[in-house]
C-alpha atoms as a PDB file:
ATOM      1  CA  UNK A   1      17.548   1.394  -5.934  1.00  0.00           C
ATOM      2  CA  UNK A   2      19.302  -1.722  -7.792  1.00  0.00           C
ATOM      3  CA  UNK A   3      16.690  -3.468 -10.640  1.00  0.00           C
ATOM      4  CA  UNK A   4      16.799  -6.328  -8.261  1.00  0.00           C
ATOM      5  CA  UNK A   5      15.041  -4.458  -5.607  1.00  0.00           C
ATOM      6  CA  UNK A   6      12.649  -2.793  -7.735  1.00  0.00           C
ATOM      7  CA  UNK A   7      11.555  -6.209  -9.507  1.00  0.00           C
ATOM      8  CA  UNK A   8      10.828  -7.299  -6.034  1.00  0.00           C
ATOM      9  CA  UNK A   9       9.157  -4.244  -4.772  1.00  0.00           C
ATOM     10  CA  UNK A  10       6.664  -4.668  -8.155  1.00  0.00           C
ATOM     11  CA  UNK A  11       6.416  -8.380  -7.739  1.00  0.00           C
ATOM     12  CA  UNK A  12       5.167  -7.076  -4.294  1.00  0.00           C
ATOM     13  CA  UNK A  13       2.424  -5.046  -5.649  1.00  0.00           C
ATOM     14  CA  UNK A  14       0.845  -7.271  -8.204  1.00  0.00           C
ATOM     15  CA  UNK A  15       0.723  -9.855  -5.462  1.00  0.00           C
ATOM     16  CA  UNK A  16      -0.840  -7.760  -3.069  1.00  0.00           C
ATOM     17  CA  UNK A  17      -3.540  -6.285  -5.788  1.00  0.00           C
ATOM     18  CA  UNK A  18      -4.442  -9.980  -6.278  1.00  0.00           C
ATOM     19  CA  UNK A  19      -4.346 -10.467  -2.246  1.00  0.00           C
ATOM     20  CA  UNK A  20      -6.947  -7.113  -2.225  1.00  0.00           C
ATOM     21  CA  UNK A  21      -9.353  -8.786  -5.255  1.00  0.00           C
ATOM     22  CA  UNK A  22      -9.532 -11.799  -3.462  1.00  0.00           C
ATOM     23  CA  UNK A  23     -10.652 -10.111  -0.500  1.00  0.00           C
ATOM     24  CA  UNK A  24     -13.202  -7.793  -2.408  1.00  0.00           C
ATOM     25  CA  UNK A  25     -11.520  -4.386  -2.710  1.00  0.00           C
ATOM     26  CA  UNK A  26     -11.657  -2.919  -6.179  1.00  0.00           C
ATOM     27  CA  UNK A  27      -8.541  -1.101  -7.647  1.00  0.00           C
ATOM     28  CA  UNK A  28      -9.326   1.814  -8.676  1.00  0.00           C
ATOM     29  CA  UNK A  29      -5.020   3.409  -9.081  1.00  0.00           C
ATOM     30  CA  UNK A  30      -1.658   1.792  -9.082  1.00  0.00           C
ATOM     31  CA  UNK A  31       1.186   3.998  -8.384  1.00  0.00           C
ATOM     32  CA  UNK A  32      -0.197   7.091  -7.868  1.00  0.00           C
ATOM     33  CA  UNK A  33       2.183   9.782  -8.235  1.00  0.00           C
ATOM     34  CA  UNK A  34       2.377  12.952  -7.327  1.00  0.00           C
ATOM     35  CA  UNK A  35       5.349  15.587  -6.510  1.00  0.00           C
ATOM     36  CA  UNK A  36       5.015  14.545  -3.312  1.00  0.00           C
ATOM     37  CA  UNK A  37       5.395  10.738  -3.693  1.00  0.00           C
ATOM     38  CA  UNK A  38       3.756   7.751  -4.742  1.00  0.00           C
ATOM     39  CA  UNK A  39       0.533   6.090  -3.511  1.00  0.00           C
ATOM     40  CA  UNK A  40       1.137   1.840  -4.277  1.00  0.00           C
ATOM     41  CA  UNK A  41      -2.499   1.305  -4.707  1.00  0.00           C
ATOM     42  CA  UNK A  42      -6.001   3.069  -4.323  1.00  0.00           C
ATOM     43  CA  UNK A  43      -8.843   0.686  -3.666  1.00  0.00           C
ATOM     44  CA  UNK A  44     -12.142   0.787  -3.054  1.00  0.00           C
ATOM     45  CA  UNK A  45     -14.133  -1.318   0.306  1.00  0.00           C
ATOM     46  CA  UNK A  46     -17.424  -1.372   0.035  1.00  0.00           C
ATOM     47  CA  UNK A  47     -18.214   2.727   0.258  1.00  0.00           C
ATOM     48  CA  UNK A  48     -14.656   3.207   1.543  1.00  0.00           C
ATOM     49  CA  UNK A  49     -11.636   4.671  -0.369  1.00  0.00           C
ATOM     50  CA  UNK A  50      -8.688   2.944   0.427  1.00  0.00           C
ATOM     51  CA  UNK A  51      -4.805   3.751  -0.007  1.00  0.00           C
ATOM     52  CA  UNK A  52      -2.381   0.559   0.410  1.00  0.00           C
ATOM     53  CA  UNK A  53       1.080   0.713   1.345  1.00  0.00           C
ATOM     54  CA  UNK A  54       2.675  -2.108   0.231  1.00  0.00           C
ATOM     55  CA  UNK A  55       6.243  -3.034   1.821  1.00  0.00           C
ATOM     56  CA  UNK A  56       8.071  -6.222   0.253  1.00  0.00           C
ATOM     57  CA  UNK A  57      11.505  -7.658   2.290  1.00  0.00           C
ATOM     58  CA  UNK A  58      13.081 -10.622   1.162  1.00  0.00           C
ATOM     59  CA  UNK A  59      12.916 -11.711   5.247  1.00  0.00           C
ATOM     60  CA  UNK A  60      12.346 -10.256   8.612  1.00  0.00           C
ATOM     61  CA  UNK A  61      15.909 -10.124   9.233  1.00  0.00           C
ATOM     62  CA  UNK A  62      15.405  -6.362   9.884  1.00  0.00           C
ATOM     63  CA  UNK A  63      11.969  -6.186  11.262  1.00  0.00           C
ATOM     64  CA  UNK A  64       8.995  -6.894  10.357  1.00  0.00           C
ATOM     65  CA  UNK A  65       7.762  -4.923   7.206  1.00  0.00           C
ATOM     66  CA  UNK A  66       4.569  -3.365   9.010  1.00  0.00           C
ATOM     67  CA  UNK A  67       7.408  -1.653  11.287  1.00  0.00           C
ATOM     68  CA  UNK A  68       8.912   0.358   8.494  1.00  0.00           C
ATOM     69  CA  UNK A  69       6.082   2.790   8.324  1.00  0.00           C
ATOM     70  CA  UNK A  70       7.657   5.621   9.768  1.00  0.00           C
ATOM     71  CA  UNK A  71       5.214   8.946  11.019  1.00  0.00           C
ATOM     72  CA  UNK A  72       7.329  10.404   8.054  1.00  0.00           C
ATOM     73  CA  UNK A  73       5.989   8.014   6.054  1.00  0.00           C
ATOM     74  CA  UNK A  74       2.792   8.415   7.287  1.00  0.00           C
ATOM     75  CA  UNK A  75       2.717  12.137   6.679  1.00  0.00           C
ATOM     76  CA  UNK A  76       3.651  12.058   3.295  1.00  0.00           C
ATOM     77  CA  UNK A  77       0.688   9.194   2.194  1.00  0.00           C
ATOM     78  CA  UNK A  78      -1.744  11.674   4.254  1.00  0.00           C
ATOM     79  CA  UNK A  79      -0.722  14.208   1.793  1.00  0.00           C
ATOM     80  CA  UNK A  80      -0.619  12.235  -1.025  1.00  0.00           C
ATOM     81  CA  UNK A  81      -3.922  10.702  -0.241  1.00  0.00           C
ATOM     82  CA  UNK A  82      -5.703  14.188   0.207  1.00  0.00           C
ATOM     83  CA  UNK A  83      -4.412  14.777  -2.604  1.00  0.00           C
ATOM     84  CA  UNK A  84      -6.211  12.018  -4.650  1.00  0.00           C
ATOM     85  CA  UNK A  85      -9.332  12.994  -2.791  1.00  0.00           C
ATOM     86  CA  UNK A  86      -9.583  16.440  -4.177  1.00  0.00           C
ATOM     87  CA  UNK A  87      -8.338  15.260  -7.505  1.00  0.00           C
ATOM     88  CA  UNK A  88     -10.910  12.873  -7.789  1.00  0.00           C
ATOM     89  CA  UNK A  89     -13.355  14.985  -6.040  1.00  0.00           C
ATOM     90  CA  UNK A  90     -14.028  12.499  -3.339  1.00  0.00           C
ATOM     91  CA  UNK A  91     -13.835  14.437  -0.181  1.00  0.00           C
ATOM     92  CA  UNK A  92     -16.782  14.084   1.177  1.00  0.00           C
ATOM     93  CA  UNK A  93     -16.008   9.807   1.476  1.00  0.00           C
ATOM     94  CA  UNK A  94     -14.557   7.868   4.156  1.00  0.00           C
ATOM     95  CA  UNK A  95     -11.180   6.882   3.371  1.00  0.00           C
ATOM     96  CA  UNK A  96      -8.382   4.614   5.423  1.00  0.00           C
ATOM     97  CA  UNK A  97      -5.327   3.326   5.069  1.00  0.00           C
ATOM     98  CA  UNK A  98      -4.200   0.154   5.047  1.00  0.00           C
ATOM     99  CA  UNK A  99      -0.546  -1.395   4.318  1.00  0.00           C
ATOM    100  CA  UNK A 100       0.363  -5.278   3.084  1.00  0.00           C
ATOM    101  CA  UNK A 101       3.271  -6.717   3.910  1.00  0.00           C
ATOM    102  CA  UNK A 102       4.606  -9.244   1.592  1.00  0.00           C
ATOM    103  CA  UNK A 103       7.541 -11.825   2.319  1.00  0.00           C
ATOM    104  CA  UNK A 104       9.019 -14.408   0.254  1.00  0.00           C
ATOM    105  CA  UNK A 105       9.075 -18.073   1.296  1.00  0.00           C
ATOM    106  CA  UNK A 106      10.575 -20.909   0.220  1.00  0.00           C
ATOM    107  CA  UNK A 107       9.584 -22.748  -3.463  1.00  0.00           C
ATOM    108  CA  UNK A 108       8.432 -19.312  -4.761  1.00  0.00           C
ATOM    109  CA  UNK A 109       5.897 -18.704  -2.033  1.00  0.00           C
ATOM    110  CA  UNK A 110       5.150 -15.371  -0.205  1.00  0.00           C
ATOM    111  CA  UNK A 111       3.637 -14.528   2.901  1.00  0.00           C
ATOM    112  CA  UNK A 112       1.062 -11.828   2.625  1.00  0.00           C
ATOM    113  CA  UNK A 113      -0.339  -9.825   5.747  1.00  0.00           C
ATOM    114  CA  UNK A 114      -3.103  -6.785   5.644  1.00  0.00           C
ATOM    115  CA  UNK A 115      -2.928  -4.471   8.554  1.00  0.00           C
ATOM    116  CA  UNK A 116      -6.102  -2.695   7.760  1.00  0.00           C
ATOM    117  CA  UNK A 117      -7.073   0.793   9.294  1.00  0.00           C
ATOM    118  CA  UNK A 118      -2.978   0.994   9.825  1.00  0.00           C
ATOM    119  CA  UNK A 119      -2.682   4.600  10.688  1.00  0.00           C
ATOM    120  CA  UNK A 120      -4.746   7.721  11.056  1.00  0.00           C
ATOM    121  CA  UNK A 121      -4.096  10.489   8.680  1.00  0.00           C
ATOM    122  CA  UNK A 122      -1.979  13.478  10.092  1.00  0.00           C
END
């Protein structure tokens, strides 16, 4: 991955952490990592655990970014967040997953979507 990319992919991230506060969530984790991957943020709803996917592009040349998450993708956050569950020792609450989608505008502006409840685990 070229510096480039991963100054964009963490320019991403903070926004969307500051897109989450806004809306209420709590962070609780950023980049949770495991040997399985990496959870981009863990957040908290109300009573409800949430892990964020967060997928930057620099357009929608090749898709829209919601369209990236791939059921490989999928089955590697649902490991990674049970993971954090029995970690934390937070089985027992409800948890969903959620991805933002941030896309650069013109004049330094971005685009942010939430997809909330994106995906059930598997």
């Amino acid at each position: 991955m070229t510096v480039q990319r991963k100054m964009l992919g963490r320019l991403g991230e903070e926004l969307a952490q500051q897109y989450l506060i806004d809306r209420g969530y709590t962070i609780l984790e950023t980049n949770y990592a495991t040997r399985f991957g990496e959870i981009d943020i863990v957040a908290q709803e109300r009573e409800v655990l949430v892990f964020v996917e967060v997928k930057t592009r620099t357009s929608e040349d090749q898709g829209h970014p919601f369209e990236s998450i791939t059921p490989a993708k999928i089955r590697i956050l649902s490991k990674l967040a049970l993971h954090y569950m029995q970690q934390m020792k937070q089985l027992d609450h409800a948890a969903r997953f959620d991805v933002v989608a941030v896309i650069p505008k013109e004049n330094n502006d971005y685009t942010i979507e939430l997809l909330q409840n994106a995906f059930d685990a598997i």
